[in-house]
C-alpha atoms as a PDB file:
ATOM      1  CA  UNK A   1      12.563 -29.070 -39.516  1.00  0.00           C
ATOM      2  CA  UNK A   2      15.556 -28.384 -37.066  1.00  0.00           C
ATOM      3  CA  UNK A   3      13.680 -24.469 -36.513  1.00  0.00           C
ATOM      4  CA  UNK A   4      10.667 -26.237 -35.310  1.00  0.00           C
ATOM      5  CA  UNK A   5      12.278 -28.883 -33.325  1.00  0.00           C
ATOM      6  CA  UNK A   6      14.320 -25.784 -31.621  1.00  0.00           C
ATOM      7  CA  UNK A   7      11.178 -23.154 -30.922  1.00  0.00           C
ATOM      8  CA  UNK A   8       9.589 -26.462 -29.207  1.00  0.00           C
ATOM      9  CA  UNK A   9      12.441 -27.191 -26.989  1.00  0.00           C
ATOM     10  CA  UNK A  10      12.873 -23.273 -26.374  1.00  0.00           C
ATOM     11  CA  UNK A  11       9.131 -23.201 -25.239  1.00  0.00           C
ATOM     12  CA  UNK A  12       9.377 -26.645 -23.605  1.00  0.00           C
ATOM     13  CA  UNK A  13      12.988 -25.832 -21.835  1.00  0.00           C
ATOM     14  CA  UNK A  14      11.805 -21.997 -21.052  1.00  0.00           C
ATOM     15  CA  UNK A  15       8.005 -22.627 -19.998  1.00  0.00           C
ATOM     16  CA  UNK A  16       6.051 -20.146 -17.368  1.00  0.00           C
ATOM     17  CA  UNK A  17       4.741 -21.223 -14.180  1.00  0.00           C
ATOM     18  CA  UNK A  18       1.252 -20.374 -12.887  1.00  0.00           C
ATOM     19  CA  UNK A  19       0.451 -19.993  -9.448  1.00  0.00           C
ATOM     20  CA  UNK A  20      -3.363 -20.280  -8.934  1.00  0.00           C
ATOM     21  CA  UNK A  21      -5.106 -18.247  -6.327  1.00  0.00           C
ATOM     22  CA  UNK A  22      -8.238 -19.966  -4.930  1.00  0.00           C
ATOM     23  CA  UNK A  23     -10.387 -17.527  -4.307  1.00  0.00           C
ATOM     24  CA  UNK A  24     -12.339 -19.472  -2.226  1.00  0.00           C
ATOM     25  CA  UNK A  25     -10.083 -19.306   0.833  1.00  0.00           C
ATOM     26  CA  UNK A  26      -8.983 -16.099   2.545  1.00  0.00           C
ATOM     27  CA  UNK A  27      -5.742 -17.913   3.582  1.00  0.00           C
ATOM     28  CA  UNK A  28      -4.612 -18.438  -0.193  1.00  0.00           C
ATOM     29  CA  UNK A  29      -5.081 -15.391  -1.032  1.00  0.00           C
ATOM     30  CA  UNK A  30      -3.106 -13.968   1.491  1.00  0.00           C
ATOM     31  CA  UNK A  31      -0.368 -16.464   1.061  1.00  0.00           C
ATOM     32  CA  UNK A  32      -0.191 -16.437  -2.288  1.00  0.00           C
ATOM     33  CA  UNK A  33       0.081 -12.935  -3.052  1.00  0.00           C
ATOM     34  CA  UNK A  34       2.219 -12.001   0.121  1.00  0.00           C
ATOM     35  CA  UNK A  35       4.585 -14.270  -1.120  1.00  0.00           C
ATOM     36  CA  UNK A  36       5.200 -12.929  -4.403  1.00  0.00           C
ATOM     37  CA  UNK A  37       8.472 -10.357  -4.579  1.00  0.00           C
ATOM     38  CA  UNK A  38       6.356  -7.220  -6.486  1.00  0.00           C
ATOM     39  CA  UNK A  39       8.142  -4.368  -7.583  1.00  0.00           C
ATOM     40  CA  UNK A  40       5.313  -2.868  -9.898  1.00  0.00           C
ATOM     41  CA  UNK A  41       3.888   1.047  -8.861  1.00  0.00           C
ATOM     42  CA  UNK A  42       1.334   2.923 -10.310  1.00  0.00           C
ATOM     43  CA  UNK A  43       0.829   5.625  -7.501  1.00  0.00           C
ATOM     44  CA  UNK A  44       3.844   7.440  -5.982  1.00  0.00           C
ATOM     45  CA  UNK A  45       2.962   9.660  -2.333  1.00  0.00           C
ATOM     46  CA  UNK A  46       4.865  11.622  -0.003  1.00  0.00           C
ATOM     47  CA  UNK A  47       7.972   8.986   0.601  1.00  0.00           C
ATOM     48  CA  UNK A  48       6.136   5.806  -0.626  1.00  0.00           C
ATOM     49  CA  UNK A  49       4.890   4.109  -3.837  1.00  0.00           C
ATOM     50  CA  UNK A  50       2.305   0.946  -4.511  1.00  0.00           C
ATOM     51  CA  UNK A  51       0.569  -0.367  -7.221  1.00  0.00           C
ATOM     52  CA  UNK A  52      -3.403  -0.151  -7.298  1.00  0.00           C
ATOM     53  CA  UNK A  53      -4.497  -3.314  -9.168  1.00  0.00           C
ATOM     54  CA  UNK A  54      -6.838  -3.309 -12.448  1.00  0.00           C
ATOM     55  CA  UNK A  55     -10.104  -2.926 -11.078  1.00  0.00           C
ATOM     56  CA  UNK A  56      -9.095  -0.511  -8.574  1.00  0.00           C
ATOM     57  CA  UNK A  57      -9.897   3.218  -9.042  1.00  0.00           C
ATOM     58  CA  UNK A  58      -7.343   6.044  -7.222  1.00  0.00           C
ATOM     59  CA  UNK A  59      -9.925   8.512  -6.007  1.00  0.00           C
ATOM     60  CA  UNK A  60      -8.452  10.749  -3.832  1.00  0.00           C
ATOM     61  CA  UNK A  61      -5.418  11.599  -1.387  1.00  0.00           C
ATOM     62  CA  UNK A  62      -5.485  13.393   2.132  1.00  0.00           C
ATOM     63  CA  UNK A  63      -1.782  13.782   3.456  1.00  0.00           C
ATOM     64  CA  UNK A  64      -1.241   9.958   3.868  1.00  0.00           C
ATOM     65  CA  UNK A  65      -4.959   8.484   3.477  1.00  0.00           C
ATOM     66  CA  UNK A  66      -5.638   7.415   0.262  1.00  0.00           C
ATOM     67  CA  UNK A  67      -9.433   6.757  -1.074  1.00  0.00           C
ATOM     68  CA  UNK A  68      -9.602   3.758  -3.521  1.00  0.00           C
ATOM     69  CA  UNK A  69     -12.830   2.207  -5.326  1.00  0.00           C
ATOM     70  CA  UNK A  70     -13.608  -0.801  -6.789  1.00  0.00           C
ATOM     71  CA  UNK A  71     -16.822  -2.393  -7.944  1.00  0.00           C
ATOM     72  CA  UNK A  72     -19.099  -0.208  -5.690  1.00  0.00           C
ATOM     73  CA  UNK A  73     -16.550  -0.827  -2.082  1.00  0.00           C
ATOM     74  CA  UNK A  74     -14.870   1.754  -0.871  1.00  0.00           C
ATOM     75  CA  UNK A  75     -11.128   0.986   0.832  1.00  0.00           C
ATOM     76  CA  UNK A  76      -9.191   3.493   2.878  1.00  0.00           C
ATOM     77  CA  UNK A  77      -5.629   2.823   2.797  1.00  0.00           C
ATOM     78  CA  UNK A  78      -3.717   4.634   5.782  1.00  0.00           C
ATOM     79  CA  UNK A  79       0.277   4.841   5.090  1.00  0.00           C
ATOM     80  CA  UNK A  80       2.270   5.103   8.616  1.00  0.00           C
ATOM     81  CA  UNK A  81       5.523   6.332   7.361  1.00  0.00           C
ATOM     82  CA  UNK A  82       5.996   7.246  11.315  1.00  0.00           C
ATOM     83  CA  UNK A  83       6.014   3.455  12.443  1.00  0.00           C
ATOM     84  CA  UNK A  84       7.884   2.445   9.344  1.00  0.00           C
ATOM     85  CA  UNK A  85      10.854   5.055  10.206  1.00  0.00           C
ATOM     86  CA  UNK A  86      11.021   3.927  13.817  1.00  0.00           C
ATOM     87  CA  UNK A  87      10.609   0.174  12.518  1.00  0.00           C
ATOM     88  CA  UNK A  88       7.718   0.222  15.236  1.00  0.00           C
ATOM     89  CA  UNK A  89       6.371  -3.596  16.394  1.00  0.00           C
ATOM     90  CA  UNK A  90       2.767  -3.754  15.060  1.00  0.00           C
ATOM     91  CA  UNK A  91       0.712  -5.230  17.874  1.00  0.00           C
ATOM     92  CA  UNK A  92      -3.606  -5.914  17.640  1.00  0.00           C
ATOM     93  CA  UNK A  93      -5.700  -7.551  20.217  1.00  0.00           C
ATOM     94  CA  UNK A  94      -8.747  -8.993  18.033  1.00  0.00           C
ATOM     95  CA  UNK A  95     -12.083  -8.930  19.613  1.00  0.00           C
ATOM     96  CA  UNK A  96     -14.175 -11.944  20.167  1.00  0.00           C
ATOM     97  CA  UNK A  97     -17.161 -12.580  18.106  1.00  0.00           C
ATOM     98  CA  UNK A  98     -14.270 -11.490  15.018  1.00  0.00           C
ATOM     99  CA  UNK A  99     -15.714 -13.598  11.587  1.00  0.00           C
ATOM    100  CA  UNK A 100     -12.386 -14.153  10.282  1.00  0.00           C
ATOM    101  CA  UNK A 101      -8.745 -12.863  12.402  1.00  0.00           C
ATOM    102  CA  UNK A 102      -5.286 -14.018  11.036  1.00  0.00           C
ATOM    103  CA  UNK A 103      -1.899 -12.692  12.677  1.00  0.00           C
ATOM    104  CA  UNK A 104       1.208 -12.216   9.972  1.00  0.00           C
ATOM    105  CA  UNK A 105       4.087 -11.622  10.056  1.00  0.00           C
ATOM    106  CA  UNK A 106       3.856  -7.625   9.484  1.00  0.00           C
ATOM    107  CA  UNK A 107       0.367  -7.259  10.350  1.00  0.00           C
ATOM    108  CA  UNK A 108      -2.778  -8.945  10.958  1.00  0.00           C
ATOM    109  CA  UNK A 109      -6.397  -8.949   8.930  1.00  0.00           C
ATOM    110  CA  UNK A 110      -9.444  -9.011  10.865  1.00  0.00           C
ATOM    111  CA  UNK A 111     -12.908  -8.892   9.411  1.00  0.00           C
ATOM    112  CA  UNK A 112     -15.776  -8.126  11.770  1.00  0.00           C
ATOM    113  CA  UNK A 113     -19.873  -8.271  11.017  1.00  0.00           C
ATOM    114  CA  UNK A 114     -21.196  -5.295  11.288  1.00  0.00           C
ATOM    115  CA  UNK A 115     -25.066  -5.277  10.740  1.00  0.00           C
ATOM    116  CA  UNK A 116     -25.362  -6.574   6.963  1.00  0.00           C
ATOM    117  CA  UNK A 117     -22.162  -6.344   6.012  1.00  0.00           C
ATOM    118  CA  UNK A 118     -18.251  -6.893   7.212  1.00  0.00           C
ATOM    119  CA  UNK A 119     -15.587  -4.564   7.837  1.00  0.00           C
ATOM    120  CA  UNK A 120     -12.153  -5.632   6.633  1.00  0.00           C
ATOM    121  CA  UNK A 121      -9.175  -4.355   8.449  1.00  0.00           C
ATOM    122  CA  UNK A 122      -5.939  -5.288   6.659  1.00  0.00           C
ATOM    123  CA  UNK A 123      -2.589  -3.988   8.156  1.00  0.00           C
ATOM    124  CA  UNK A 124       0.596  -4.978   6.658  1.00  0.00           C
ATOM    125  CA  UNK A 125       3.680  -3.665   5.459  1.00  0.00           C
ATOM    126  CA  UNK A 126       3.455  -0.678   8.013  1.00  0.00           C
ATOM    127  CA  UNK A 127      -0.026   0.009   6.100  1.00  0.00           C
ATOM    128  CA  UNK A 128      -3.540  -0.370   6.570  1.00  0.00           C
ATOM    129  CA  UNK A 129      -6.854  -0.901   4.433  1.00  0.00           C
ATOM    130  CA  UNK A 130     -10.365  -1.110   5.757  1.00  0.00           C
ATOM    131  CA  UNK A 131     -13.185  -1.473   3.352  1.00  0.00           C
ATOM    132  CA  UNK A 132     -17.128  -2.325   4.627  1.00  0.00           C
ATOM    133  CA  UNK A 133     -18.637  -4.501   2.345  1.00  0.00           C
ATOM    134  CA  UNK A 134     -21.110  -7.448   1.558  1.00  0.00           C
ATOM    135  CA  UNK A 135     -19.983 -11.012   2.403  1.00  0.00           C
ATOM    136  CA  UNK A 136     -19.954 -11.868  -1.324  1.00  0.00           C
ATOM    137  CA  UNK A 137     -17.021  -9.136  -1.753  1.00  0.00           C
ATOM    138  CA  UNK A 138     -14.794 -10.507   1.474  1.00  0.00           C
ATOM    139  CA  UNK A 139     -12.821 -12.162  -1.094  1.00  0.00           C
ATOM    140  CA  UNK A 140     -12.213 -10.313  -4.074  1.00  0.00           C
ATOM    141  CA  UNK A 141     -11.380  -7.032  -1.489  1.00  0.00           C
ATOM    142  CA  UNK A 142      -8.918  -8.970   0.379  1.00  0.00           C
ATOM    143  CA  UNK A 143      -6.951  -9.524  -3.276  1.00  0.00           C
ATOM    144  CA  UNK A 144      -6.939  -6.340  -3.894  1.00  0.00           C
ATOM    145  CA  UNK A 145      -6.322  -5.007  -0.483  1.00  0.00           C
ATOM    146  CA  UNK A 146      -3.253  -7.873  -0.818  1.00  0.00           C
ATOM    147  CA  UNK A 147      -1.769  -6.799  -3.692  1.00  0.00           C
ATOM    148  CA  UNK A 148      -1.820  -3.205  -2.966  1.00  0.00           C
ATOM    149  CA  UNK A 149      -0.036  -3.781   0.323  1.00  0.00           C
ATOM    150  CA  UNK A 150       2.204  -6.275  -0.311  1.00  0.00           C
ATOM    151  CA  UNK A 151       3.569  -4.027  -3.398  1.00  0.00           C
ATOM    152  CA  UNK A 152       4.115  -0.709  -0.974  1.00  0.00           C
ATOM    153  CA  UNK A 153       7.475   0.286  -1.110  1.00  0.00           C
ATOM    154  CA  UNK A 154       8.876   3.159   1.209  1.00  0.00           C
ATOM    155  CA  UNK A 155      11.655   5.938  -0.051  1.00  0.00           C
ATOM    156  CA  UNK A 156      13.957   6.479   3.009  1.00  0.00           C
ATOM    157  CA  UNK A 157      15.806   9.277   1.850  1.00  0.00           C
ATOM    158  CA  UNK A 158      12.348  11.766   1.863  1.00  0.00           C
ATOM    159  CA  UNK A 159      10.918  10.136   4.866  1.00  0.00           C
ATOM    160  CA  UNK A 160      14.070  11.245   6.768  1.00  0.00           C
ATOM    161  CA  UNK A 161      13.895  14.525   5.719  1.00  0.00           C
ATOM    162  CA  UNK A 162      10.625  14.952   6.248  1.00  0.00           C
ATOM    163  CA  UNK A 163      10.524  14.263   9.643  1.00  0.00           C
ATOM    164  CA  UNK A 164      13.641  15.903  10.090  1.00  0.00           C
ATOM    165  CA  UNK A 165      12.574  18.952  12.411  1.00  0.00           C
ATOM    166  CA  UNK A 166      15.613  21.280  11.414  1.00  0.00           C
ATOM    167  CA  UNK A 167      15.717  20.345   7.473  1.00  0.00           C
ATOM    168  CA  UNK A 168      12.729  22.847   7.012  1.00  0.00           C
ATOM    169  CA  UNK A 169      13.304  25.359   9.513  1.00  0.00           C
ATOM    170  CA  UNK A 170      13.636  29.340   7.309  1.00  0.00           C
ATOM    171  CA  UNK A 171      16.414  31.592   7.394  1.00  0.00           C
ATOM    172  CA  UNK A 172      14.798  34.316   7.406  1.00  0.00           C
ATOM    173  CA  UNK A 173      16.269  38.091   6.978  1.00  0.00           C
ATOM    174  CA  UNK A 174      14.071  41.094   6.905  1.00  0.00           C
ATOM    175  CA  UNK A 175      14.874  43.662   3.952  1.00  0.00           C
ATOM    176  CA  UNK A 176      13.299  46.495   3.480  1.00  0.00           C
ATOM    177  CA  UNK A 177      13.050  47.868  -0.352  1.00  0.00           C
ATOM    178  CA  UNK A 178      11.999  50.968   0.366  1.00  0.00           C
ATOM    179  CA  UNK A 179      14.407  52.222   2.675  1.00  0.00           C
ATOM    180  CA  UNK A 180      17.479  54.336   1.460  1.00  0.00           C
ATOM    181  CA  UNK A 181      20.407  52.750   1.711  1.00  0.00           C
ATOM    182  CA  UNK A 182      23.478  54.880   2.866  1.00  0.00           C
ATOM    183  CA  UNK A 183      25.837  54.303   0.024  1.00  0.00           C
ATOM    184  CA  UNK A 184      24.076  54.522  -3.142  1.00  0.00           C
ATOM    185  CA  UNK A 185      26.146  54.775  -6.737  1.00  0.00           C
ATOM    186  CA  UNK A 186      25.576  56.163 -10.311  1.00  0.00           C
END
């Protein structure tokens, strides 16, 4: 009796808390997820890391452009390592006509109508996604597009060194194995 009284007052006194994302609203999505302290990473580049949510298929890398798919969009993640380094001030001007604009604190997310469908720009954390895709997937690419972003995590040690100009520079000496040499021994 006293070991079930105690595993219900260790579940009652040590219970989880669930945070529920409407999905519904662009702005809870955003606010929710940004929020949230993430330290998970399932894909490691050149001086940064970030975790692509289930769902969300790695495709391909060119230098800091990543290609990600997920249930038939398409979103192009851009990594500026340059602005991070110089901690560069992220400033947008959004156009009129925008369907949806928002301004954060790191970045801003602007969705724009383009023919049939909408393109999603979403820059934060010194990173950008843009994905074109049907109305019906504005919100489901914005959570993804939220959690990889928010997650992103920069290394500053191999960002320094790879913009350092002189860390890579060769030494170079020119030998020549087929010359004699003047002092040769047994």
């Amino acid at each position: 009796m006293k070991k079930i009284f105690l595993c219900l007052l260790t579940l009652l006194i040590t219970g989880c808390t669930v945070v529920r994302i409407d999905t519904n609203s662009i702005d809870n999505i955003v606010a929710v997820v940004l929020s949230k302290e993430n330290k998970l990473y399932n894909q490691v580049g050149k001086g940064y890391k970030y975790y692509v949510p289930r769902g969300v298929n790695y495709l391909d890398t060119n230098e800091y452009n990543d290609k990600l798919y997920s249930n038939g969009n398409y979103y192009y993640l851009y990594i500026d390592v340059i602005s991070y380094y110089y901690q560069t001030t992220i400033e947008h001007d959004f156009q009129s006509g925008d369907y949806y604009t928002k301004t954060l604190d790191q970045g801003y997310i602007e969705i724009t109508k383009q023919d049939n469908q909408y393109l999603i720009e979403f820059m934060y954390n010194y990173a950008k996604i843009e994905a074109l895709v049907d109305e019906s997937d504005i919100e489901e690419v914005i959570l993804n597009a939220s959690y990889i972003l928010s997650t992103i995590k920069y290394n500053d040690n191999v960002i320094k060194l790879m913009l350092d100009e002189d860390f890579f520079t060769n030494k170079e000496e020119k030998y020549n194995v087929f010359s004699s040499s003047e002092y040769t021994s047994n």
